[in-house]
Structure formats: structure tokens, C-alpha cells
N, C-alpha and C. Protein backbone atom coordinates (compact mmCIF):
# COMPACT_ATOMS: atom_id res chain seq x y z
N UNK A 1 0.84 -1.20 0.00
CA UNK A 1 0.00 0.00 0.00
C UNK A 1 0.87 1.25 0.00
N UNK A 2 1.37 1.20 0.78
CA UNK A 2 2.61 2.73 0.95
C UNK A 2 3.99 2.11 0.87
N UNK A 3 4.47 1.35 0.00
CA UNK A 3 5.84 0.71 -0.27
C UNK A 3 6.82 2.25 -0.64
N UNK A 4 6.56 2.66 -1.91
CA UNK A 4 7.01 3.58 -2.65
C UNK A 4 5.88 4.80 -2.65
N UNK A 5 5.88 5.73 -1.30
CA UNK A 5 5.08 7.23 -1.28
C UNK A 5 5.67 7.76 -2.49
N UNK A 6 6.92 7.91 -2.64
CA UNK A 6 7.53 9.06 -3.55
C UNK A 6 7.38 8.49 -5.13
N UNK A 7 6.72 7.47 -5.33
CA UNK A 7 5.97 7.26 -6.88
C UNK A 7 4.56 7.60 -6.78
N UNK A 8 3.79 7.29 -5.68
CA UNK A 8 2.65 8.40 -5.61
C UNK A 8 2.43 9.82 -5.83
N UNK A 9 1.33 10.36 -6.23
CA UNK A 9 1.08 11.43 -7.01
C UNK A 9 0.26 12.46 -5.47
N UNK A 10 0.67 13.42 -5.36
CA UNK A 10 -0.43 14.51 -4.49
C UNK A 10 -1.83 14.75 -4.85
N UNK A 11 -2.85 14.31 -4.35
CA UNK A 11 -4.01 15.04 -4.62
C UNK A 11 -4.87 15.93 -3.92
N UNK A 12 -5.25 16.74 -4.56
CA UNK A 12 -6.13 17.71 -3.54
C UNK A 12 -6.99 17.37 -2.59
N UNK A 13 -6.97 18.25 -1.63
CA UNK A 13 -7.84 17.87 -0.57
C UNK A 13 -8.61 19.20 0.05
N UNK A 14 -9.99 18.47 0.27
CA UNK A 14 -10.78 19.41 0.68
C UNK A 14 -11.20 19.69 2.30
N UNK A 15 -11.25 20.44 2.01
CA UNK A 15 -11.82 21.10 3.42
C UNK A 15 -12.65 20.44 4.63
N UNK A 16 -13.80 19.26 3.74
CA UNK A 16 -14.43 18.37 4.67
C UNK A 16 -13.42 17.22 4.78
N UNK A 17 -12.30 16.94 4.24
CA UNK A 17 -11.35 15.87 4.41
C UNK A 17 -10.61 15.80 5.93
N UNK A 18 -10.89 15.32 6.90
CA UNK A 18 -10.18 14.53 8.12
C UNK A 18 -8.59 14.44 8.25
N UNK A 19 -7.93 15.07 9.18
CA UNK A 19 -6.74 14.71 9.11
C UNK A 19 -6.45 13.17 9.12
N UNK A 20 -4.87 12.71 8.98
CA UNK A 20 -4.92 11.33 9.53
C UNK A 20 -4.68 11.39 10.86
N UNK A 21 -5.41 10.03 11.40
CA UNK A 21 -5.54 9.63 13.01
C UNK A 21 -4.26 9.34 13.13
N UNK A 22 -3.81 9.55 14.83
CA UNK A 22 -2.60 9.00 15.04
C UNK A 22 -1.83 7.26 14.68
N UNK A 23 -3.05 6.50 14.80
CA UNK A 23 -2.43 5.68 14.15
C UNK A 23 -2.05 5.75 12.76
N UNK A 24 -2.53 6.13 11.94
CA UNK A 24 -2.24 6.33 10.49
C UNK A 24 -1.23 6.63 10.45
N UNK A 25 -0.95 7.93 10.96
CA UNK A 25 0.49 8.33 11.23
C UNK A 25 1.67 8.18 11.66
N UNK A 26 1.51 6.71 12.34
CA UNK A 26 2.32 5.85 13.18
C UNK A 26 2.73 5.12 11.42
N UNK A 27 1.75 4.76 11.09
CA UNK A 27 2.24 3.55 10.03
C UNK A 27 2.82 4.28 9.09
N UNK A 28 2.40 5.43 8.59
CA UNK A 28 3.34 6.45 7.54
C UNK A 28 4.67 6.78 7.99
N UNK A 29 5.12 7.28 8.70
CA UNK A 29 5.97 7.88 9.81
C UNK A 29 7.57 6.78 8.99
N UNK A 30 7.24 5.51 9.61
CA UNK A 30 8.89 4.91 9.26
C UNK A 30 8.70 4.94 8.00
N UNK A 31 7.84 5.30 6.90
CA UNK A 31 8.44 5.44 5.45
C UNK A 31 9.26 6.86 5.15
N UNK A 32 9.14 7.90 6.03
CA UNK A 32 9.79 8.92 6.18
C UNK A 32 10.70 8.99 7.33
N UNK A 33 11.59 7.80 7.95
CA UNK A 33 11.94 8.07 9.27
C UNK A 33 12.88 9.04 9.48
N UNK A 34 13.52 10.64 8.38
CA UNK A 34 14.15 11.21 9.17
C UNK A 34 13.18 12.67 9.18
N UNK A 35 12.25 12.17 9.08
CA UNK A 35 11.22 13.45 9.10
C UNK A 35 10.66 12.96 10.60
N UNK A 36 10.32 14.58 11.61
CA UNK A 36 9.70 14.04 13.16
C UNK A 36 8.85 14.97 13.10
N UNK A 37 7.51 14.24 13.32
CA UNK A 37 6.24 14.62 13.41
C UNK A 37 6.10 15.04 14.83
N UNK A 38 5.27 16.46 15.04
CA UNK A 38 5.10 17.28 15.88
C UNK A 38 4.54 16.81 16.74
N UNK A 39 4.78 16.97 18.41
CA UNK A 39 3.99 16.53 19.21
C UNK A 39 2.22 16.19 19.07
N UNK A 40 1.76 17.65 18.64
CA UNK A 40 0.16 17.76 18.11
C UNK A 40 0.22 16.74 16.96
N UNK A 41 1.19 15.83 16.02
CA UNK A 41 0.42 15.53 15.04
C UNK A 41 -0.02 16.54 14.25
N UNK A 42 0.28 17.91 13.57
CA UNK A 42 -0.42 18.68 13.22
C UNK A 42 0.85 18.93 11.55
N UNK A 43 2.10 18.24 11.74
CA UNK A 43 3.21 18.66 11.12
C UNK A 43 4.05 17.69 10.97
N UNK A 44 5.26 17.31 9.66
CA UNK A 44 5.72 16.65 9.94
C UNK A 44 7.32 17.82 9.66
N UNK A 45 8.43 17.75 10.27
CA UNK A 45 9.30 18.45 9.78
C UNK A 45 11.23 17.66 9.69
N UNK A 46 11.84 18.23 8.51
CA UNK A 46 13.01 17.52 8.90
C UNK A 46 14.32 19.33 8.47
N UNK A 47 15.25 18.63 9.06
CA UNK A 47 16.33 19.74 8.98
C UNK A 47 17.41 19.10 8.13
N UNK A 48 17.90 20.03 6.91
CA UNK A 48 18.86 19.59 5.94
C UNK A 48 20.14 20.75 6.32
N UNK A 49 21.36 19.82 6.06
CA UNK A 49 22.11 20.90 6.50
C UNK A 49 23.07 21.19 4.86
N UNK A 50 23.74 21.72 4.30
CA UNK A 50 24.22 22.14 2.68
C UNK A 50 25.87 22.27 2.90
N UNK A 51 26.48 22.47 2.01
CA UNK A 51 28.01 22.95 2.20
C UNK A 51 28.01 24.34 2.05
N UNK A 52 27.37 24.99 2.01
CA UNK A 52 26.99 26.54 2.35
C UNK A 52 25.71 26.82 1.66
N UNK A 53 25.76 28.58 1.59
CA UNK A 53 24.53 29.15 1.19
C UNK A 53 23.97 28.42 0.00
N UNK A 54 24.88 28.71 -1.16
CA UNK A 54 24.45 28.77 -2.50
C UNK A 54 24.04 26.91 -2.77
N UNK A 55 24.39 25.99 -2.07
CA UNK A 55 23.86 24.89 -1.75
C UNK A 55 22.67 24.66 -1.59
N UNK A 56 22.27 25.46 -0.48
CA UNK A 56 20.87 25.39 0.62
C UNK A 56 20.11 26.01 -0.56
N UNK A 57 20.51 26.71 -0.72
CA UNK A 57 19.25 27.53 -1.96
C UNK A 57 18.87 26.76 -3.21
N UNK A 58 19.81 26.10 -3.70
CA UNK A 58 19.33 24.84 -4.57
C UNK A 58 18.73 24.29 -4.38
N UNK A 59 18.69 23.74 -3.13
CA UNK A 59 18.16 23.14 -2.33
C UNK A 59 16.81 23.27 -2.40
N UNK A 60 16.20 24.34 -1.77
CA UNK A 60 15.08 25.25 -1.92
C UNK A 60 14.80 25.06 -3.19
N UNK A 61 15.34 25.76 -3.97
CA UNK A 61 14.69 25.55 -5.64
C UNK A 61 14.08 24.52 -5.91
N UNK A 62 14.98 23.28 -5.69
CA UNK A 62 14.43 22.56 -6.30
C UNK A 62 12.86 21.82 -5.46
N UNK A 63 13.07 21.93 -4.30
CA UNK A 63 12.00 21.55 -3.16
C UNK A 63 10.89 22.01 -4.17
N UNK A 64 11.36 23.55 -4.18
CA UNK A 64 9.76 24.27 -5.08
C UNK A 64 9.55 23.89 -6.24
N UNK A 65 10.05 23.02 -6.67
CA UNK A 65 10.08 22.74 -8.44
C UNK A 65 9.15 21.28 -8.44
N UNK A 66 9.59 20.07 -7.29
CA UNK A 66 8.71 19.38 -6.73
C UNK A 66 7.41 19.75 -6.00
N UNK A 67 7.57 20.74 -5.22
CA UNK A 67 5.79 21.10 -4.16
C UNK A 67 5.35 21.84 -5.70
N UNK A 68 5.54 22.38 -6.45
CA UNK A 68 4.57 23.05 -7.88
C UNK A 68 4.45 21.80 -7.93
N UNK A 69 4.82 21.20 -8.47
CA UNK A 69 4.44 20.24 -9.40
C UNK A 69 3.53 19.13 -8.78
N UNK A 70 3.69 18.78 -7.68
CA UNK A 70 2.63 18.29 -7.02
C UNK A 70 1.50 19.04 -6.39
N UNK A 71 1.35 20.10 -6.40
CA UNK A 71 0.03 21.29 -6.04
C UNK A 71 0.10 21.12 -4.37
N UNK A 72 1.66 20.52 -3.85
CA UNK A 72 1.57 20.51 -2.27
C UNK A 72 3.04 21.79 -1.82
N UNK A 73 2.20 22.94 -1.11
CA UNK A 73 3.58 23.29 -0.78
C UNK A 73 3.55 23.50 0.77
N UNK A 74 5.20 22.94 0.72
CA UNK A 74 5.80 23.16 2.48
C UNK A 74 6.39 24.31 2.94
N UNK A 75 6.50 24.90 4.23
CA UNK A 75 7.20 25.83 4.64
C UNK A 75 8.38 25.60 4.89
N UNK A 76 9.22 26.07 4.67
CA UNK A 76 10.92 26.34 4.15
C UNK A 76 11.14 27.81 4.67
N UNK A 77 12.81 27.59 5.44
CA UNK A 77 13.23 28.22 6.27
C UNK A 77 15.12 27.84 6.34
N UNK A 78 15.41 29.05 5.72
CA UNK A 78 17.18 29.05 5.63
C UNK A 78 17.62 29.64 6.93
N UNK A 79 18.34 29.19 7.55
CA UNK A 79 18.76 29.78 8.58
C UNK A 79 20.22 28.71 9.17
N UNK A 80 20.95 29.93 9.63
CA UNK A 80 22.58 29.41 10.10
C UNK A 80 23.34 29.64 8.37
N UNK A 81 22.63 30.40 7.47
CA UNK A 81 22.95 30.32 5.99
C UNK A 81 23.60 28.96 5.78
N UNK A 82 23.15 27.58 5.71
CA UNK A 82 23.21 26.58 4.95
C UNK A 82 22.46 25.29 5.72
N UNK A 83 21.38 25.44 6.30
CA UNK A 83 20.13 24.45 6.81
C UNK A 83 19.24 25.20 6.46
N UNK A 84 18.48 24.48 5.99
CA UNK A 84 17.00 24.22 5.55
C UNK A 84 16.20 23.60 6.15
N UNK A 85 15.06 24.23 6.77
CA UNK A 85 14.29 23.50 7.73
C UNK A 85 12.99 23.32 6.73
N UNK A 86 12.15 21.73 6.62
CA UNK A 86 10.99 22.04 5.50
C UNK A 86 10.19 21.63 6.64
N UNK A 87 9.04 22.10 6.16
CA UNK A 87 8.09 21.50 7.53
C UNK A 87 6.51 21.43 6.86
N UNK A 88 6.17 20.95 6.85
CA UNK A 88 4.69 19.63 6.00
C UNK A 88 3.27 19.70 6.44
N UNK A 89 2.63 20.04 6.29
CA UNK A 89 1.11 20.22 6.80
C UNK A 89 -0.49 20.15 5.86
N UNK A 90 -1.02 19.70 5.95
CA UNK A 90 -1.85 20.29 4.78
C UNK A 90 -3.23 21.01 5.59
N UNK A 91 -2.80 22.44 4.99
CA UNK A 91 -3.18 23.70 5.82
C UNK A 91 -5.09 23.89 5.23
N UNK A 92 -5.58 22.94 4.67
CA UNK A 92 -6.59 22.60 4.06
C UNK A 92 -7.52 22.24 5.07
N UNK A 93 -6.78 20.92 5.50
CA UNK A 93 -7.67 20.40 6.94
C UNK A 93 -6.57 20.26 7.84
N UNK A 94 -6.32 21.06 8.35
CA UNK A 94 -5.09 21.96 9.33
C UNK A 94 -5.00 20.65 10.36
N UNK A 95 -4.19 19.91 9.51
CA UNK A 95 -3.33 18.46 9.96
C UNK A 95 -2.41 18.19 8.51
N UNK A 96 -2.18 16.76 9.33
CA UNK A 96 -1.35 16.04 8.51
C UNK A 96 -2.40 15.14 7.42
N UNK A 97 -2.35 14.53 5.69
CA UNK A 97 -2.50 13.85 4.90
C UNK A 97 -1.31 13.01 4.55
N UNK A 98 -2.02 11.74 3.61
CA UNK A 98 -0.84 11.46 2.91
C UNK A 98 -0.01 12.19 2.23
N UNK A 99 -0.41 12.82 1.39
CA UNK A 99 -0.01 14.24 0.71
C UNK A 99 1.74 14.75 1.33
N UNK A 100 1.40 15.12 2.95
CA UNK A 100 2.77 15.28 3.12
C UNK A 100 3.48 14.06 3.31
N UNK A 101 3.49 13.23 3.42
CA UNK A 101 4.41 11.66 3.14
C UNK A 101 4.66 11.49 2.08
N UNK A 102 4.18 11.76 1.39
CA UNK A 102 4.15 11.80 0.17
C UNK A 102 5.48 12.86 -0.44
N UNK A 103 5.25 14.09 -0.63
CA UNK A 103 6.01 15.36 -0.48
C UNK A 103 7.08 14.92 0.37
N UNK A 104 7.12 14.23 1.61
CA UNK A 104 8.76 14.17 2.25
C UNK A 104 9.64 13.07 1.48
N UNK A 105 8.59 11.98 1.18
CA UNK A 105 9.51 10.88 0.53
C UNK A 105 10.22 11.56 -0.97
N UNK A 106 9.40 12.41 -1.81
CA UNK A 106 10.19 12.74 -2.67
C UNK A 106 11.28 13.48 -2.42
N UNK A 107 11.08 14.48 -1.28
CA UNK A 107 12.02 15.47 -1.09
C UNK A 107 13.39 14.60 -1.11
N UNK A 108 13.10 13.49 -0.12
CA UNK A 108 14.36 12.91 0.35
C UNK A 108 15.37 12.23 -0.70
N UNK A 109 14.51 12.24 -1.73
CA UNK A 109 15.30 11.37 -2.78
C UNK A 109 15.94 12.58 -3.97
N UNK A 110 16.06 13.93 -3.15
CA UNK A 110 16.64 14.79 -3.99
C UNK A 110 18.74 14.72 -3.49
């Protein structure tokens, strides 16, 4: 079912859509294990660190070149100029979806 998130596709989600329950999120979770989901369950976030600035910002680019293209975007945050903090939510039904498991597994395979 969730072997390969990052060959899955993002789909929209609406407003009457349910976050996932904590268990759900238990079973998603080790397909992303260096991403750590927020105490609330409300987020999932991971920290990348670059060989400097102009690294980290690629970095970034390309993050955004993936969240367009999947119609999912994360909040991103440069700071120490070469970490990147991304952090995952779907601000739709102000929790977590597959959607962001989805979005972290690709990230990771950048």
C-alpha cells in the first residue's frame, strides 16, 4: 500500500477531508523516518544541513520545483545560511495527509 510514497502522485484535498488519526500516522511515519512529526500531530518536519549558502538555496529551488508540481507546498526556512528547515502540513484540513508523506519521501530522494 505505501511501499514507494515518492511514486505516488499529491491530490487535492478538501476542506471536509479529516486529518490522519494518530495511528495512520504511526504507520506512515517509518516510510519517512528522518522526518519528526510534531507533538500535536499537526506537522511533519526535517532539517537539511548544505556545504553553504548557495547549496541550501538549490536546495530550496528545487523543493519548489517538486511542491509546484505536485500542487503541495511546504514551509521552508534558511537559517545558520546553509540548513533548511521544511516543515509539511496540509493547511486545508489543518493536519497532517498522505499528501505530506508523500512530499517528504520525494524530497528525500533529492
Amino acid at each position: 500500500m505505501m511501499d514507494d510514497l515518492s511514486a505516488k502522485r499529491c491530490v487535492p484535498c478538501e476542506g471536509g477531508t479529516k486529518p490522519l488519526s494518530g495511528e495512520k500516522i504511526s504507520a506512515y511515519q517509518p516510510k519517512v523516518p528522518e522526518w519528526a512529526v510534531s507533538e500535536d500531530g499537526l506537522f511533519i518536519s526535517r532539517d537539511f544541513r548544505f556545504k553553504d549558502f548557495k547549496e541550501a538555496i538549490a536546495f530550496v529551488n528545487e523543493v519548489a520545483d517538486i511542491a509546484e508540481f505536485e500542487g503541495h507546498h511546504p514551509d521552508m526556512s534558511v537559517h545558520g545560511y546553509r540548513s533548511v528547515r521544511v516543515t509539511l502540513s496540509t493547511h486545508a484540513i489543518k493536519g497532517l495527509s498522505e499528501n505530506d508523506f508523500i512530499l517528504a519521501a520525494k524530497i528525500d530522494k533529492i
